[in-house]
N, C-alpha and C. Protein backbone atom coordinates (compact mmCIF):
# COMPACT_ATOMS: atom_id res chain seq x y z
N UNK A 1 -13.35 5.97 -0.75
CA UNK A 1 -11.92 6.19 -0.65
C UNK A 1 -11.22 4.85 -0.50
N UNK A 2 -10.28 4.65 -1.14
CA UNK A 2 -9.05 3.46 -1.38
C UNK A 2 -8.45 3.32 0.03
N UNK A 3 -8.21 4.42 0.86
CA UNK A 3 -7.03 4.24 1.57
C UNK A 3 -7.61 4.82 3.30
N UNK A 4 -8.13 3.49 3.92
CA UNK A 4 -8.25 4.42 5.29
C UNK A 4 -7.52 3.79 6.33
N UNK A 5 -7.39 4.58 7.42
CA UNK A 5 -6.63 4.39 8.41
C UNK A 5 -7.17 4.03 9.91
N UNK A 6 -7.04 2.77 10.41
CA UNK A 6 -7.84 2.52 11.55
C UNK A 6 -6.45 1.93 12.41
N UNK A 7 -6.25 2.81 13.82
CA UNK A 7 -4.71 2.68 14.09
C UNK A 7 -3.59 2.69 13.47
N UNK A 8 -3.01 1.58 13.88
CA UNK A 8 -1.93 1.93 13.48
C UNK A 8 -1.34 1.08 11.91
N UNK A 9 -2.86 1.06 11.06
CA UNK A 9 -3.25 -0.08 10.25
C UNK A 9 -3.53 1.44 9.32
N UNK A 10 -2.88 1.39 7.93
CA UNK A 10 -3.51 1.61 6.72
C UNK A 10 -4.16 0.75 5.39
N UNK A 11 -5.42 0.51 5.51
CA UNK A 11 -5.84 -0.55 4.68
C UNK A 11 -5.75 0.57 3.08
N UNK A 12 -5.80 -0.82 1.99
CA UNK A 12 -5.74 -0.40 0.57
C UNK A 12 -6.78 -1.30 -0.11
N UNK A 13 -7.98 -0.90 -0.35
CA UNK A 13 -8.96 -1.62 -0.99
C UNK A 13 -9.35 -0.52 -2.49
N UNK A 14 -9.72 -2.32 -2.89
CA UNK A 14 -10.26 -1.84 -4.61
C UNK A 14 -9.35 -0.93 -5.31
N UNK A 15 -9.33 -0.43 -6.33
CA UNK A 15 -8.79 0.45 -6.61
C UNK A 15 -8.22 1.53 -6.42
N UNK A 16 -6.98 2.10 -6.33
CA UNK A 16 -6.43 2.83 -5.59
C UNK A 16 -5.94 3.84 -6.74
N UNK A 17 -6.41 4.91 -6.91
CA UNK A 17 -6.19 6.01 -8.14
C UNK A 17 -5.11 6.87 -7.74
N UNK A 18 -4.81 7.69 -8.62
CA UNK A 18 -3.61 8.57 -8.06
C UNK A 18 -3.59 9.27 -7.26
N UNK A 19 -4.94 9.56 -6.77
CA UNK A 19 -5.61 10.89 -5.77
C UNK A 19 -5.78 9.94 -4.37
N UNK A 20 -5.55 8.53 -4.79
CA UNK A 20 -5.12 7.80 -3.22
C UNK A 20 -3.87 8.41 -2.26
N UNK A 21 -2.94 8.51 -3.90
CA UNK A 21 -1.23 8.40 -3.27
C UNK A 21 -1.12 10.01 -2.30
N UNK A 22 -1.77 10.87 -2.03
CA UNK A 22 -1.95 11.62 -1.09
C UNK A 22 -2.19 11.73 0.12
N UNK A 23 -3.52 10.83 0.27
CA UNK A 23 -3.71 10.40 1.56
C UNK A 23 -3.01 9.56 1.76
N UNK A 24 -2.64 8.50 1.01
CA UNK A 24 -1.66 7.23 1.58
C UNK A 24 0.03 8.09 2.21
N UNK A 25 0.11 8.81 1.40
CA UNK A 25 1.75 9.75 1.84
C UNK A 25 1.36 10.47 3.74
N UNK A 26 -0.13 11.49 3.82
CA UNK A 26 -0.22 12.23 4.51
C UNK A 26 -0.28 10.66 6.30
N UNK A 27 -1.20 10.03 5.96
CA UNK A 27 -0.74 8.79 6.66
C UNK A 27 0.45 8.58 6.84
N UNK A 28 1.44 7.93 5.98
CA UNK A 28 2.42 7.87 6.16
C UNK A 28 3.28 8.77 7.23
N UNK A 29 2.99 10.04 6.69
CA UNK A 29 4.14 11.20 7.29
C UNK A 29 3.68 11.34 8.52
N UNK A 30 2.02 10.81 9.08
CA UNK A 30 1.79 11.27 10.34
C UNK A 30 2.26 10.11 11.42
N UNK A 31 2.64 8.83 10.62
CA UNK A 31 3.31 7.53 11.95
C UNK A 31 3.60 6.63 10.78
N UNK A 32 5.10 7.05 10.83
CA UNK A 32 5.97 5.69 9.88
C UNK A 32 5.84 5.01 10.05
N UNK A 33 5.19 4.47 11.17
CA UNK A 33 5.40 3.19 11.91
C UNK A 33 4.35 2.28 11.70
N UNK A 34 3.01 2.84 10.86
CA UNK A 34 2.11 2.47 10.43
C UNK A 34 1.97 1.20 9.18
N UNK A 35 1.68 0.07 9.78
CA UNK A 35 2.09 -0.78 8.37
C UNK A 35 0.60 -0.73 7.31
N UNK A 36 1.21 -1.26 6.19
CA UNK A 36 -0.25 -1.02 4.90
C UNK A 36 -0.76 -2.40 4.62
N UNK A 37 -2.08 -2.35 4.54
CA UNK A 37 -2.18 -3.95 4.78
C UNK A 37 -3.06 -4.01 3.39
N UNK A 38 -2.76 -4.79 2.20
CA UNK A 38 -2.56 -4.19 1.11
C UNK A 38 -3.46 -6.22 0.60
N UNK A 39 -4.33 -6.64 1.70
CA UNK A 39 -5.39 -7.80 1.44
C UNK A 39 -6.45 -7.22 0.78
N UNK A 40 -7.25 -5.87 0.38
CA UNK A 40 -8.00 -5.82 -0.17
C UNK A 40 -7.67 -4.88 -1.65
N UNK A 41 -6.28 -4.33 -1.82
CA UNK A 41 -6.09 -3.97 -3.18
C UNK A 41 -6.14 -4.55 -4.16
N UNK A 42 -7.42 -4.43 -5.82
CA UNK A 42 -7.25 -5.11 -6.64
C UNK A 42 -6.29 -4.32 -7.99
N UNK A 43 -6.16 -3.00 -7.81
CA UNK A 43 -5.24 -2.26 -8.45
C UNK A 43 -4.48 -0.81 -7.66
N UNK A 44 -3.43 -1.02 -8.44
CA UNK A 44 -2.33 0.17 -7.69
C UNK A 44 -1.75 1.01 -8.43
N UNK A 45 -2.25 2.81 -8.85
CA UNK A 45 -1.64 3.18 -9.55
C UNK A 45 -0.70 3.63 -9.05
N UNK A 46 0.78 3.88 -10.32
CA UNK A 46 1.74 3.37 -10.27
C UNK A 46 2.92 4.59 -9.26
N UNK A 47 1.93 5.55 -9.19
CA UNK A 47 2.00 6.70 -8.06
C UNK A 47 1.89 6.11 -6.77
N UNK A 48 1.12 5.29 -6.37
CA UNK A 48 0.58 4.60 -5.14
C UNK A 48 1.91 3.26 -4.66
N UNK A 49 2.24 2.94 -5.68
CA UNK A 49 3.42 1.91 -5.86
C UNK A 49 4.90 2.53 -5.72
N UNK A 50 4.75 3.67 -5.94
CA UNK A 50 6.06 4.69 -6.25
C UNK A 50 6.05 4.91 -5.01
N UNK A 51 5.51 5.49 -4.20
CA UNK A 51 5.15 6.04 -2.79
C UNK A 51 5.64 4.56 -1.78
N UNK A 52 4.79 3.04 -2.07
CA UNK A 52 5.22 2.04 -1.45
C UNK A 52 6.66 1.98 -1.53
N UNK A 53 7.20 1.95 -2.60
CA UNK A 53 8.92 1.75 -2.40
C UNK A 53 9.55 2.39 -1.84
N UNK A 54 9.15 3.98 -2.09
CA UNK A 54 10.19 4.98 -1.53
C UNK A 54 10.24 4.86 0.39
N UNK A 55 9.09 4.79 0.59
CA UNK A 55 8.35 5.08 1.82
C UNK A 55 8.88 3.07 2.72
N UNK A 56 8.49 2.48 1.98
CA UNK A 56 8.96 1.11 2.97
C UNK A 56 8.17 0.95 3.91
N UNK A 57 6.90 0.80 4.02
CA UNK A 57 6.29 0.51 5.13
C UNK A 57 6.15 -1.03 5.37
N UNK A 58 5.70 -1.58 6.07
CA UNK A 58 5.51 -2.75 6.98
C UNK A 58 4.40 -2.98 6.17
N UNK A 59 4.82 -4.42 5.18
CA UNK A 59 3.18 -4.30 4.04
C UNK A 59 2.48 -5.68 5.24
N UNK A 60 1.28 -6.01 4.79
CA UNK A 60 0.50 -6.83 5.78
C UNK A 60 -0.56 -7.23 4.52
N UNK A 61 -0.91 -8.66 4.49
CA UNK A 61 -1.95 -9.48 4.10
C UNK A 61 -1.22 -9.64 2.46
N UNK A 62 -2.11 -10.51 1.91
CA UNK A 62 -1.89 -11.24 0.42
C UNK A 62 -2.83 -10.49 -0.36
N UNK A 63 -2.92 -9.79 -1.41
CA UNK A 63 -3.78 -9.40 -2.42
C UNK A 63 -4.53 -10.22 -2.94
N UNK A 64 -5.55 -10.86 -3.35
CA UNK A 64 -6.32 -11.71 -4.44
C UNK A 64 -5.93 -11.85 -5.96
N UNK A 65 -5.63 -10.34 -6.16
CA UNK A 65 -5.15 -9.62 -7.60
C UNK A 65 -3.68 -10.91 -8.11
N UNK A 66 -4.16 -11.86 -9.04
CA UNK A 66 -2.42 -12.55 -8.91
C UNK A 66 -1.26 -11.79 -9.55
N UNK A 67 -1.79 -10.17 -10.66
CA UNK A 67 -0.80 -9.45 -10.53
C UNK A 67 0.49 -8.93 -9.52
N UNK A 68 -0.66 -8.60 -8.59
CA UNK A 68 -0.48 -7.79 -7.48
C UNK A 68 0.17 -8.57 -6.85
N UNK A 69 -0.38 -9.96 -6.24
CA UNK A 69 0.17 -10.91 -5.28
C UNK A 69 1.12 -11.33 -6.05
N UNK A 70 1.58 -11.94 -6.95
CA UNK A 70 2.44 -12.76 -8.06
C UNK A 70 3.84 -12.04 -8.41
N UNK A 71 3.96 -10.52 -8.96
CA UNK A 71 4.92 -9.70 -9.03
C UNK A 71 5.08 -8.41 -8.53
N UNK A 72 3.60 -7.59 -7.90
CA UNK A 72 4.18 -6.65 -7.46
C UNK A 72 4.68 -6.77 -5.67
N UNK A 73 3.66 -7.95 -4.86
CA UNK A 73 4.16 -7.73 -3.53
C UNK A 73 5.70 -8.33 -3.62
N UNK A 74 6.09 -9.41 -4.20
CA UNK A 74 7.32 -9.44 -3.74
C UNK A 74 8.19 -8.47 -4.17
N UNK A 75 8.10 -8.09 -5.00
CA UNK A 75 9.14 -6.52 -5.45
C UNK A 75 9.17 -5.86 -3.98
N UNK A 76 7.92 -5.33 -3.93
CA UNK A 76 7.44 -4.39 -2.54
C UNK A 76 8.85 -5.24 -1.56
N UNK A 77 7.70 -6.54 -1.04
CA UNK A 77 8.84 -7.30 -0.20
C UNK A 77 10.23 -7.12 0.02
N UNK A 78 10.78 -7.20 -0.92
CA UNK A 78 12.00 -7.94 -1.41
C UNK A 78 12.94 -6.21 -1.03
N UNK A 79 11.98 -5.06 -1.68
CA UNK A 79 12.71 -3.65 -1.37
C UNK A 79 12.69 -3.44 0.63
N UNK A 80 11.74 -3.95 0.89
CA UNK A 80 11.36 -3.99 2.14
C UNK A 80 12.66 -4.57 3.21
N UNK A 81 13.01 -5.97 2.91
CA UNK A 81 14.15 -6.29 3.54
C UNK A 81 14.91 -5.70 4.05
């Protein structure tokens, strides 16, 4: 699984398929307050990304991916503000 939850920490590793963006939401809805720490995602489908914007969580760590790190976290970021 892509997406687990240890406190008040949701990590996002390797690949994250659309059947992530479920558990990543049900997390979500159980403590907003939960930030996503998004250092081990090397892909994000675009369901999983859809969910990051709407939702705004507290993102945490740098991706490797220079997609990911390069144009999608600052988008994320930048909606985050």
């Amino acid at each position: 699984m892509s997406v687990t939850v240890t406190g008040d920490v949701i990590a996002l590793s390797g690949t994250c398929l659309v059947e992530d963006a479920e558990p990543l939401l049900v997390a979500l809805q159980a403590d907003p307050r939960r930030s996503v720490d998004v250092t081990g995602a090397t892909r994000l489908h675009l369901a999983v990304v859809q969910l990051l914007l709407a939702a705004r969580p507290t993102l945490i760590g740098v991706p490797d991916d220079p997609i990911l790190r390069d144009r999608l976290l600052p988008l994320l970021l930048q909606v985050n503000s």
